[in-house]
PDB file of N, CA and C in Angstrom:
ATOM      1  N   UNK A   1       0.513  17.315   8.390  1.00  0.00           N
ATOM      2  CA  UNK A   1       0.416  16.121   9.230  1.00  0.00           C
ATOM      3  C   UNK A   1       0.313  14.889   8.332  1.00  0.00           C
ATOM      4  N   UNK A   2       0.735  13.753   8.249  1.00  0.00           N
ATOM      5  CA  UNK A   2       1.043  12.552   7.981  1.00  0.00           C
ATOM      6  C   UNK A   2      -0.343  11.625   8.403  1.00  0.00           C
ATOM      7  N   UNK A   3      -0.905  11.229   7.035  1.00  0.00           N
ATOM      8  CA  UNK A   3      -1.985  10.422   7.464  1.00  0.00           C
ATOM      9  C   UNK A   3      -1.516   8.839   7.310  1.00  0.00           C
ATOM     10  N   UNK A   4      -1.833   7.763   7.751  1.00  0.00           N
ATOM     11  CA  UNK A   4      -1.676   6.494   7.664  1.00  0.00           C
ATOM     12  C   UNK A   4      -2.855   5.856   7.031  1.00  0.00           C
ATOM     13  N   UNK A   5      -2.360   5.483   5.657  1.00  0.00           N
ATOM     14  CA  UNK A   5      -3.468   4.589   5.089  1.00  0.00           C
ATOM     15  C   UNK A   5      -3.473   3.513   5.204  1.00  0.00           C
ATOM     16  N   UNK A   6      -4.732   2.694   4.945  1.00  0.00           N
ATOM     17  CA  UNK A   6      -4.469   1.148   4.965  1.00  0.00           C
ATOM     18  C   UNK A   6      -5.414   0.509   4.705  1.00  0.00           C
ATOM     19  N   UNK A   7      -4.520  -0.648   4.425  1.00  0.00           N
ATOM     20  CA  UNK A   7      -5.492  -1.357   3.014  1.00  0.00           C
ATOM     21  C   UNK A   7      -5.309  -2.631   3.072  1.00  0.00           C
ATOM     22  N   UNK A   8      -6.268  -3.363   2.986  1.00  0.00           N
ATOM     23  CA  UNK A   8      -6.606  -5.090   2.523  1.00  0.00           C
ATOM     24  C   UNK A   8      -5.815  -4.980   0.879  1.00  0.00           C
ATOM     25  N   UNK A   9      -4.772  -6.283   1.106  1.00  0.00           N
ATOM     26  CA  UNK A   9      -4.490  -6.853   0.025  1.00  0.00           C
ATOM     27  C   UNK A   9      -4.037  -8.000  -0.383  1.00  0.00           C
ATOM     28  N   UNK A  10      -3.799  -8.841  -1.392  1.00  0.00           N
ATOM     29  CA  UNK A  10      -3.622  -9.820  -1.682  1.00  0.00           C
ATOM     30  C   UNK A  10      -1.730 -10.433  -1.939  1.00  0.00           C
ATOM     31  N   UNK A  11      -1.428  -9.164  -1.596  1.00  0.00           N
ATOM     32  CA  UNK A  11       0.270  -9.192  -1.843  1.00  0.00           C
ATOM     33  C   UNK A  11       0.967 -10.564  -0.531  1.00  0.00           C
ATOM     34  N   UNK A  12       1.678 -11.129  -1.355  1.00  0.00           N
ATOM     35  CA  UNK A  12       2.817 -12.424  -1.370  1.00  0.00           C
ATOM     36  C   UNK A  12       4.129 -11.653  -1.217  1.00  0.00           C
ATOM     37  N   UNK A  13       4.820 -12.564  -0.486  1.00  0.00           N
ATOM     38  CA  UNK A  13       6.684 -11.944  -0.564  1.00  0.00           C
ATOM     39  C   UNK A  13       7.062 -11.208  -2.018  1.00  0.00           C
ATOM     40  N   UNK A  14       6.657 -12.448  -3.128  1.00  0.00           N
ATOM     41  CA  UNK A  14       7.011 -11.624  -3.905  1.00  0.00           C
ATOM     42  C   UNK A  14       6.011 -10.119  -4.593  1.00  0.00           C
ATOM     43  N   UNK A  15       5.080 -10.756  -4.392  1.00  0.00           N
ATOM     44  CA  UNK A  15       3.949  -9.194  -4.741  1.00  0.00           C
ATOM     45  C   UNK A  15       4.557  -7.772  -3.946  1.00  0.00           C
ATOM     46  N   UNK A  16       5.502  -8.037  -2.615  1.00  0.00           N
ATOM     47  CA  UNK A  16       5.734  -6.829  -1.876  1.00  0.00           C
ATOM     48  C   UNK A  16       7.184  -6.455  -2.391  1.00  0.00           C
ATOM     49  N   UNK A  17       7.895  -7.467  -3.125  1.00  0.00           N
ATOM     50  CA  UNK A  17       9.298  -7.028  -3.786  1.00  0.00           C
ATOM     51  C   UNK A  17       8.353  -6.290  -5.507  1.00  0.00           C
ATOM     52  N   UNK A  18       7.184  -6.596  -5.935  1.00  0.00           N
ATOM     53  CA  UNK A  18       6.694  -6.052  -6.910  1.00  0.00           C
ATOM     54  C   UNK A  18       6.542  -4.453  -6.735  1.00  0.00           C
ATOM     55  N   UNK A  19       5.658  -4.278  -5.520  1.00  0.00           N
ATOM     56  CA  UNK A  19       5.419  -2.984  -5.239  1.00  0.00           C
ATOM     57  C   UNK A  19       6.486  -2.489  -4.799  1.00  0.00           C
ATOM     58  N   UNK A  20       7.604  -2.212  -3.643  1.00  0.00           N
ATOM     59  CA  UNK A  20       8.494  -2.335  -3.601  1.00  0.00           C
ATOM     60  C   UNK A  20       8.932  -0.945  -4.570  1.00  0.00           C
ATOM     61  N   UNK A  21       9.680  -1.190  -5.240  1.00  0.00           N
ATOM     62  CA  UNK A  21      10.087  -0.073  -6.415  1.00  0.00           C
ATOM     63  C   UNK A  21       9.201   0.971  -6.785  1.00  0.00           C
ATOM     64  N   UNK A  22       7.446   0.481  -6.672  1.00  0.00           N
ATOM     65  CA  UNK A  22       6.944   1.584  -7.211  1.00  0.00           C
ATOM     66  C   UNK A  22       6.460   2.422  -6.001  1.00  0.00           C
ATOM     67  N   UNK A  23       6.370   2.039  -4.731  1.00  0.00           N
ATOM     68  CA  UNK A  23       6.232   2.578  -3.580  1.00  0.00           C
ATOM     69  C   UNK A  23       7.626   3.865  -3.353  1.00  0.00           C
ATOM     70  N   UNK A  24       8.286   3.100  -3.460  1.00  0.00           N
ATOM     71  CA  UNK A  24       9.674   3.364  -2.386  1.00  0.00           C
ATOM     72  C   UNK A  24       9.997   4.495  -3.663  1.00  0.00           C
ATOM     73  N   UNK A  25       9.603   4.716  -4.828  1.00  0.00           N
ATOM     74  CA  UNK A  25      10.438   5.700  -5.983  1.00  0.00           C
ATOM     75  C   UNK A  25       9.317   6.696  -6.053  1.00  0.00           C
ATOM     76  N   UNK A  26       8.022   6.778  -5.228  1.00  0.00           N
ATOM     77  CA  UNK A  26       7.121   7.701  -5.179  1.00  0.00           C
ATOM     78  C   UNK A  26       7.159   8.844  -3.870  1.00  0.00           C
ATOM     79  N   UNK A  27       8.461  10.060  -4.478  1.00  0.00           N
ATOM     80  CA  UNK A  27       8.162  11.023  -3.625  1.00  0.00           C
ATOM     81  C   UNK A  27       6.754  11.229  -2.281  1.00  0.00           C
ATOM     82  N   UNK A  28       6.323  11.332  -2.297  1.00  0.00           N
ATOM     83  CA  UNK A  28       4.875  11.433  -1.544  1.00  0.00           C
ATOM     84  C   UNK A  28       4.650  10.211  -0.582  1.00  0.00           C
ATOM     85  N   UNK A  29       5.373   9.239  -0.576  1.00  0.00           N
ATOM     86  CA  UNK A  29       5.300   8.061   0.524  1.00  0.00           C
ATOM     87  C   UNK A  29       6.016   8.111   1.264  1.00  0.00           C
ATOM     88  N   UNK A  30       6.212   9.062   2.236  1.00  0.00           N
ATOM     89  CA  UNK A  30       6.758   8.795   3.648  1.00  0.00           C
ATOM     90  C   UNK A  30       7.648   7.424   3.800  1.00  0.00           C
ATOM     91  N   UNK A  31       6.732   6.230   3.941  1.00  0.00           N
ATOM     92  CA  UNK A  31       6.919   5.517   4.852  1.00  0.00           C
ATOM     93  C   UNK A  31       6.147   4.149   4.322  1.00  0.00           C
ATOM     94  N   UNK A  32       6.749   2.871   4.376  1.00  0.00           N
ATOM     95  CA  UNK A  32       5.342   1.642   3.836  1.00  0.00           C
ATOM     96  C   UNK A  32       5.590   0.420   4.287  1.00  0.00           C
ATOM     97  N   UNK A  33       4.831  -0.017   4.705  1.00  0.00           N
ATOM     98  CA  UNK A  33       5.412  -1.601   5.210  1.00  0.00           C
ATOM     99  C   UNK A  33       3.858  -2.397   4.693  1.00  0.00           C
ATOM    100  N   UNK A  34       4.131  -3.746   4.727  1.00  0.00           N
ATOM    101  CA  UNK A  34       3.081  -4.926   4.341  1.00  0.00           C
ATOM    102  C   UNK A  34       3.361  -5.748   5.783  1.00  0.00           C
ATOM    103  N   UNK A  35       2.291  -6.013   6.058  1.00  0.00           N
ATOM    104  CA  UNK A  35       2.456  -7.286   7.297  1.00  0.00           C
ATOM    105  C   UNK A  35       1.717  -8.206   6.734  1.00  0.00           C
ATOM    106  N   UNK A  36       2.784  -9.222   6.185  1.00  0.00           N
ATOM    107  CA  UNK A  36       2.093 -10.351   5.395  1.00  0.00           C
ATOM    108  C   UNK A  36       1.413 -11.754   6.499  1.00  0.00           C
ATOM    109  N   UNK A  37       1.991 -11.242   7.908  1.00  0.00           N
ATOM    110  CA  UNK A  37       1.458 -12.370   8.656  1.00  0.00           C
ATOM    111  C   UNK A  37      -0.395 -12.292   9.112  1.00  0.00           C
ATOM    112  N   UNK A  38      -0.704 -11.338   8.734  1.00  0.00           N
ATOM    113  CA  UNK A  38      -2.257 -10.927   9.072  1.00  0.00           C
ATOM    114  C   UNK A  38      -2.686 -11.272   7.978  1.00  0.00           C
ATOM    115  N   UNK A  39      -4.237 -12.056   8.023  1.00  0.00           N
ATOM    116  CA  UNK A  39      -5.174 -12.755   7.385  1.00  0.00           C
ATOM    117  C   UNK A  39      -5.230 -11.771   6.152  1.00  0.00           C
ATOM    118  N   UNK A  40      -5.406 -10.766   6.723  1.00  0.00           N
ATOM    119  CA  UNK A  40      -5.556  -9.483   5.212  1.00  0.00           C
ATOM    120  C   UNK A  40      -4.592  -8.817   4.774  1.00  0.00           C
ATOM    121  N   UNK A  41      -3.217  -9.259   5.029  1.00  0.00           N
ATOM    122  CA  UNK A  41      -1.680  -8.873   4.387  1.00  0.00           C
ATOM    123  C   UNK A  41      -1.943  -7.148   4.014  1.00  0.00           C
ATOM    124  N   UNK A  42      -1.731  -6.618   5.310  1.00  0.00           N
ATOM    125  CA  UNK A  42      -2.174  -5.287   5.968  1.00  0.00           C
ATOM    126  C   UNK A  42      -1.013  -4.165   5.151  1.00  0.00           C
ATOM    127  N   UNK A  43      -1.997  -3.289   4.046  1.00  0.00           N
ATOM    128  CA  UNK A  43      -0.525  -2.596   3.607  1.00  0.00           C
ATOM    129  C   UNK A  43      -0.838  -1.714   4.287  1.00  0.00           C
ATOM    130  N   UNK A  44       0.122  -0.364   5.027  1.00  0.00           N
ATOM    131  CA  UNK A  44      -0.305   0.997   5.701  1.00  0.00           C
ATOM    132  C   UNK A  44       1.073   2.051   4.603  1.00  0.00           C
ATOM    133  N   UNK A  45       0.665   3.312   4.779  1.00  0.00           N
ATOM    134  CA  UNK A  45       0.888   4.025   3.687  1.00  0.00           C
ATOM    135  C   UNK A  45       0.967   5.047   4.269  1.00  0.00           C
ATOM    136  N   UNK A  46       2.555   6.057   4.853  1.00  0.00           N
ATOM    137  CA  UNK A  46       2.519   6.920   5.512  1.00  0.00           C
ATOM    138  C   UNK A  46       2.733   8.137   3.997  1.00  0.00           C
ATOM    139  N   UNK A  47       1.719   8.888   4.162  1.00  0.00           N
ATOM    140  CA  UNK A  47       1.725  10.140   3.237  1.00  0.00           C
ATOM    141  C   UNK A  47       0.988  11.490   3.431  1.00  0.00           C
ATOM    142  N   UNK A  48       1.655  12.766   3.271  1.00  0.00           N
ATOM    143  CA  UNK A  48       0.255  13.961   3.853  1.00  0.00           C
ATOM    144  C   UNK A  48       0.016  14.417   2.621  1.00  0.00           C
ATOM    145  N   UNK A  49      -0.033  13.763   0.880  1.00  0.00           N
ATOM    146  CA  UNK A  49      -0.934  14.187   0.196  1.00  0.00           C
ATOM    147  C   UNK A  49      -1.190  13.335  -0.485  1.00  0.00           C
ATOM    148  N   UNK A  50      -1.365  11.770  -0.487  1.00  0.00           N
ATOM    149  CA  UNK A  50      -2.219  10.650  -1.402  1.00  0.00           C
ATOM    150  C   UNK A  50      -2.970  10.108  -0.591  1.00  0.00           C
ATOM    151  N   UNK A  51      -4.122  10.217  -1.413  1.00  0.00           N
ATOM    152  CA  UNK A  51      -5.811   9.957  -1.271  1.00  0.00           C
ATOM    153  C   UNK A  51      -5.518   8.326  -1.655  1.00  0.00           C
ATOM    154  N   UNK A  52      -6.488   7.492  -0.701  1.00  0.00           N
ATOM    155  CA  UNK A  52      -6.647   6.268  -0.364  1.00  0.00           C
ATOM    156  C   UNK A  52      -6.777   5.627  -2.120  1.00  0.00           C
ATOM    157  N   UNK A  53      -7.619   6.428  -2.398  1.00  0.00           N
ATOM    158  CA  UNK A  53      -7.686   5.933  -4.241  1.00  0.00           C
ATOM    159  C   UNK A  53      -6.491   5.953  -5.214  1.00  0.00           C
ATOM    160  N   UNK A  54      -5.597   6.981  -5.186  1.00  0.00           N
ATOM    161  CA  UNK A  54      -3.991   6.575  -5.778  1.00  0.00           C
ATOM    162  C   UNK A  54      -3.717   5.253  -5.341  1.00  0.00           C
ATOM    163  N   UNK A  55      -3.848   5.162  -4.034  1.00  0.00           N
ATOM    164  CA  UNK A  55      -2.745   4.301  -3.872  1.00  0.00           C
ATOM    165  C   UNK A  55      -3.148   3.105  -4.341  1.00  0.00           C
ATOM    166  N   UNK A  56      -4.500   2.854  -3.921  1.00  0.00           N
ATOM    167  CA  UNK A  56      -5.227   1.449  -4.797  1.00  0.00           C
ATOM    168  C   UNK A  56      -5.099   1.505  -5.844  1.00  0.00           C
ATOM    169  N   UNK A  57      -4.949   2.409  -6.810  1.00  0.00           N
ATOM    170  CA  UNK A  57      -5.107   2.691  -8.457  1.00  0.00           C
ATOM    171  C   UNK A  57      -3.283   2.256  -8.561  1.00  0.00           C
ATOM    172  N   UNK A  58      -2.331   2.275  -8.048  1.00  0.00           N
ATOM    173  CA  UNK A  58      -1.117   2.268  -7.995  1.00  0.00           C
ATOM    174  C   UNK A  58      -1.322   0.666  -7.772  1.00  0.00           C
ATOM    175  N   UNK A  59      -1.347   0.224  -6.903  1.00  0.00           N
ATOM    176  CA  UNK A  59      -1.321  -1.493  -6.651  1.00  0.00           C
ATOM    177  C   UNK A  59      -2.154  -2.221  -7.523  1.00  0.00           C
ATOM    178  N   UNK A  60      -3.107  -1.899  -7.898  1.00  0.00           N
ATOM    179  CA  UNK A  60      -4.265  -2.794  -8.339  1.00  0.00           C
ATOM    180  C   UNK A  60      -3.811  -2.533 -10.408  1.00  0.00           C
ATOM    181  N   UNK A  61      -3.193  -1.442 -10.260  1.00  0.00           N
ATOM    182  CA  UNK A  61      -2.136  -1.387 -11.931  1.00  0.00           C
ATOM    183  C   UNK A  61      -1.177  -2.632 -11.833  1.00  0.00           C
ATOM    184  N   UNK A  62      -0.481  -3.074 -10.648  1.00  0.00           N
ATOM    185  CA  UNK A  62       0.296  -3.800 -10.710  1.00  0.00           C
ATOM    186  C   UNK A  62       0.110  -4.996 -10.685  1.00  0.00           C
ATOM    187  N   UNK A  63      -0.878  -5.103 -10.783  1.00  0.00           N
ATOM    188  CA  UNK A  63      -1.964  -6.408 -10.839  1.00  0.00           C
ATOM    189  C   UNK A  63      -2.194  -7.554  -9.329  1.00  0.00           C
ATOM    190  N   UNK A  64      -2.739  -6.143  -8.244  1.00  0.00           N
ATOM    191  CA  UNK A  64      -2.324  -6.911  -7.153  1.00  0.00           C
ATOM    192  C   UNK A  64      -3.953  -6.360  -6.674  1.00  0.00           C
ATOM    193  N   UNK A  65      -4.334  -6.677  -5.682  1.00  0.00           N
ATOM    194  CA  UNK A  65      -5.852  -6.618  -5.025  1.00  0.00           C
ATOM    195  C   UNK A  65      -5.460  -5.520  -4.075  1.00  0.00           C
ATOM    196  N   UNK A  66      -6.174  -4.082  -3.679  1.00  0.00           N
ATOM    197  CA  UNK A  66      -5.915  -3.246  -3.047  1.00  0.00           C
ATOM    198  C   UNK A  66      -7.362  -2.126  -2.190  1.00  0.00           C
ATOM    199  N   UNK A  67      -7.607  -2.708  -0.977  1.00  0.00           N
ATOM    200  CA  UNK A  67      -8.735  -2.178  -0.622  1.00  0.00           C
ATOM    201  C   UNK A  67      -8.620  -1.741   0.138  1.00  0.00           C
ATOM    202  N   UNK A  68      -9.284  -0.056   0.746  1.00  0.00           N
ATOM    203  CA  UNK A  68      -8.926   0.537   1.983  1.00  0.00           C
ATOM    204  C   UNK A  68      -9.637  -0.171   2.923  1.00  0.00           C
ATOM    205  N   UNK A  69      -9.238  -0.123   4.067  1.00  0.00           N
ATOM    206  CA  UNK A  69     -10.080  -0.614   5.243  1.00  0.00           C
ATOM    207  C   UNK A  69     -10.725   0.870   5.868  1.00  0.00           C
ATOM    208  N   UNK A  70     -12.220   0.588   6.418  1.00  0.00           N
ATOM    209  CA  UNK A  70     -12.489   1.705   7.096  1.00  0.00           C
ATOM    210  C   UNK A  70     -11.672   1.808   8.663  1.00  0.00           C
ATOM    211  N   UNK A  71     -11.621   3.373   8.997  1.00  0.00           N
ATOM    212  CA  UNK A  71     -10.894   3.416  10.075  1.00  0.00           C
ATOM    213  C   UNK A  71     -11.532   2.441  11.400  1.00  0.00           C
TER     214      UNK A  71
END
């Protein structure tokens, strides 16, 4: 089953063409979108085996701000 993560971040148009490549070339991501129009530029993260901490450890390498939200 496919969990949906999601996360507070600091990503800009261009911060989401940053991630972008390293999202979209990571087997294990389903699925990813940014909704940059919400106050907390809402990333969600369709995957059924990365733990909320990859994925922050993945964004926050890229020098971008990456925090799960509780459900």
């Amino acid at each position: 089953m496919n969990a949906v993560l999601v996360f507070k971040t600091n990503l800009n148009p261009s911060g989401v063409e940053d991630i972008a490549m390293l999202l979209s070339k990571d087997p294990r991501i389903k699925k990813w979108n940014v909704d940059l129009e919400d106050v907390d530029r809402i990333l969600r993260v369709v995957s059924n085996t990365l733990t909320p901490m990859e994925v922050q450890h993945q964004i926050n390498a890229a020098g971008y701000l990456c925090e799960e939200l509780p459900d």
